[in-house]
Protein backbone atom coordinates (compact mmCIF):
# COMPACT_ATOMS: atom_id res chain seq x y z
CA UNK A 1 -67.12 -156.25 24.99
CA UNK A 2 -70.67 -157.40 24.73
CA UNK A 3 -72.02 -158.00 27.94
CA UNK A 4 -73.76 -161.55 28.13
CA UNK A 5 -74.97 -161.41 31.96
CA UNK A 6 -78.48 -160.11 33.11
CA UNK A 7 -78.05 -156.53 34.40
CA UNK A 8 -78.86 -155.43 37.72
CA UNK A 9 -82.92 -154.76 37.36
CA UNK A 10 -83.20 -158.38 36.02
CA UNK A 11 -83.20 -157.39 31.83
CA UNK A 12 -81.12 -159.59 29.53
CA UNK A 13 -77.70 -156.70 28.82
CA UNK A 14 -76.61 -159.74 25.88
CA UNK A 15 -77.43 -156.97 23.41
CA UNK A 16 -75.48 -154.44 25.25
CA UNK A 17 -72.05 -152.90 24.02
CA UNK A 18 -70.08 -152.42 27.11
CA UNK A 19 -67.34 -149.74 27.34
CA UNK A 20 -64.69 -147.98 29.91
CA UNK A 21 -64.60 -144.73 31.05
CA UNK A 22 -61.38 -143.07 32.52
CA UNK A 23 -62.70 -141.67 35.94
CA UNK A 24 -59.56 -139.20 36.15
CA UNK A 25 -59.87 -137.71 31.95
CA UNK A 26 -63.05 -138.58 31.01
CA UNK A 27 -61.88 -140.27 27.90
CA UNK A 28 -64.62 -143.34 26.45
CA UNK A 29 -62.43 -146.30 25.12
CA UNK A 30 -63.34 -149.51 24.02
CA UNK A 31 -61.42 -152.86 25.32
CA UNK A 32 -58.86 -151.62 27.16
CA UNK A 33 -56.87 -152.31 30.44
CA UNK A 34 -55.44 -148.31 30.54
CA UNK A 35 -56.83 -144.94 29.55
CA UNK A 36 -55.33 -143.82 26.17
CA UNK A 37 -54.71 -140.69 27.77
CA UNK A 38 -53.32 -140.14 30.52
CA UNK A 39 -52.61 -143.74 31.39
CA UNK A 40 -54.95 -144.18 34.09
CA UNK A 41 -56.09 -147.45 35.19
CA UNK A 42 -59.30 -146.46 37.56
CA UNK A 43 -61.33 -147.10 34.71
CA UNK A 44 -65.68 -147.54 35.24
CA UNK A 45 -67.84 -149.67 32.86
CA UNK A 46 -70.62 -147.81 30.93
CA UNK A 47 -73.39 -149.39 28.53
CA UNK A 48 -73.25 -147.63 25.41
CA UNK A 49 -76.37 -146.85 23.92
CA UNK A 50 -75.69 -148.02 20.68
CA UNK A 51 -75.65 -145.34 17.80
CA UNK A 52 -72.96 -144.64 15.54
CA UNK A 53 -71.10 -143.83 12.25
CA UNK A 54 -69.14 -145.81 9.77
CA UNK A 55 -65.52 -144.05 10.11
CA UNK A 56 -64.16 -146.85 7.47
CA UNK A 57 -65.23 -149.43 6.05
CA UNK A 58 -63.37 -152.64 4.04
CA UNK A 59 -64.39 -155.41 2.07
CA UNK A 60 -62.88 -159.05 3.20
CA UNK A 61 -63.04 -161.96 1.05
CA UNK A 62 -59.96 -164.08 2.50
CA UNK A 63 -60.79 -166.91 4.87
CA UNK A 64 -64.72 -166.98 4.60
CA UNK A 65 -66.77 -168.23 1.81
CA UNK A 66 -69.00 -165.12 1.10
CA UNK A 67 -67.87 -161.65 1.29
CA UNK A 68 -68.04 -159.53 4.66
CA UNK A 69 -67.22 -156.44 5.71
CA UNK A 70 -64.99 -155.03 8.48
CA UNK A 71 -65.58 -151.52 9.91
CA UNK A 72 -64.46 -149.00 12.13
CA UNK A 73 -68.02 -147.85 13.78
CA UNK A 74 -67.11 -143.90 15.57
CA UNK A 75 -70.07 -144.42 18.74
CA UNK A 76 -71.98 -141.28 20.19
CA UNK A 77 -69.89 -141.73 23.94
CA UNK A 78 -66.74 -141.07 21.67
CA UNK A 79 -64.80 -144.23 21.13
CA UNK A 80 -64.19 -146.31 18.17
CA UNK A 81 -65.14 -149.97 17.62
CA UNK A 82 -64.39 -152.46 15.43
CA UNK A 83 -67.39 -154.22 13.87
CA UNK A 84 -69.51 -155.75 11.04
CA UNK A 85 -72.33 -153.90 9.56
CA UNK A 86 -75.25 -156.20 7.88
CA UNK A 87 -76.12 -156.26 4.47
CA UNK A 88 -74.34 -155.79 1.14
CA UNK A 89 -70.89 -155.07 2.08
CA UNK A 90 -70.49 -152.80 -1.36
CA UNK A 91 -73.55 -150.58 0.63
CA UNK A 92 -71.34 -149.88 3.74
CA UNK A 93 -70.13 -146.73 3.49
CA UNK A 94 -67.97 -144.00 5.54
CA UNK A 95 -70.89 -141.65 7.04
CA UNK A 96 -73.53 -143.98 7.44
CA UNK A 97 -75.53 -144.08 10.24
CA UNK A 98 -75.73 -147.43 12.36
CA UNK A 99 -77.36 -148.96 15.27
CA UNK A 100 -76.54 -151.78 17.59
CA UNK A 101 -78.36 -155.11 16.58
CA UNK A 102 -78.72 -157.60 18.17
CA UNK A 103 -77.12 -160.12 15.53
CA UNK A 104 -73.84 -162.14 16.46
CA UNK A 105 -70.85 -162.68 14.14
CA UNK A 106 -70.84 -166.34 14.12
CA UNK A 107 -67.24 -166.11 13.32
CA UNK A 108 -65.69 -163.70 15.74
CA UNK A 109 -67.10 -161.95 18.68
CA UNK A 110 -67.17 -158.65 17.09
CA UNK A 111 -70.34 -156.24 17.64
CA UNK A 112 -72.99 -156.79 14.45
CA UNK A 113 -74.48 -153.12 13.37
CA UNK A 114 -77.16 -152.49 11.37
CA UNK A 115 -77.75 -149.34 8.86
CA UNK A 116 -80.24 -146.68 10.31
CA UNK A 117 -80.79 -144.76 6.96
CA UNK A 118 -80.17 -146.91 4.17
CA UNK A 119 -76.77 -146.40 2.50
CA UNK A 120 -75.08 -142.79 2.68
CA UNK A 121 -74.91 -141.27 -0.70
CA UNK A 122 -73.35 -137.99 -0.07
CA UNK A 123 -74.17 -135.14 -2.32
CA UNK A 124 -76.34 -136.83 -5.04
């Protein structure tokens, strides 16, 4: 969930990714009314900082007039979130690097990352 109210010291948090925390396991989780886990519900709300890594990453071309990408983002508190990553969706690839913009889908109300270090390339 993005969070779209001011925070507490008076800064906008609309370009914040929101997430749970179990209390009882630990365990980060994104969107979710019960830990994963061990099925807790005494869940907190922590502000992620916003760095990540393309787990997967898909091309869409159904229902939108230009081609987009859909990916699964792996963030640095340990839970996964579904996204879009700007640019070239043929440049998205697994092990890329990404950051929190502060973008919004216009379609959906997904998060909107951008890459930190260009496109991955792997061994080449």
């Amino acid at each position: 969930m993005l969070g779209s109210d001011s925070a507490p010291n008076g800064t906008s948090s609309s370009d914040a990714l929101l997430f749970q925390r179990c209390r009882w396991c630990g365990t980060a989780m994104y969107h979710r009314l019960l830990c994963p886990v061990c099925a807790g519900s005494d869940l907190r709300t922590e502000t992620s900082a916003g760095a990540g890594v393309v787990r997967h990453s898909t091309i869409v071309h159904r229902n939108t007039p230009a081609a987009r990408n859909v990916s699964l983002i792996e963030m640095a508190e340990g839970f996964t979130v579904r996204g879009r990553v700007m640019g070239a969706p043929a440049d998205v690839h697994s092990g890329d690097r990404v950051q929190l913009s502060t973008a919004q889908d216009p379609v959906r109300s997904q998060p909107v990352f951008q890459l930190i270090d260009g496109p991955y390339r792997g061994w080449s």
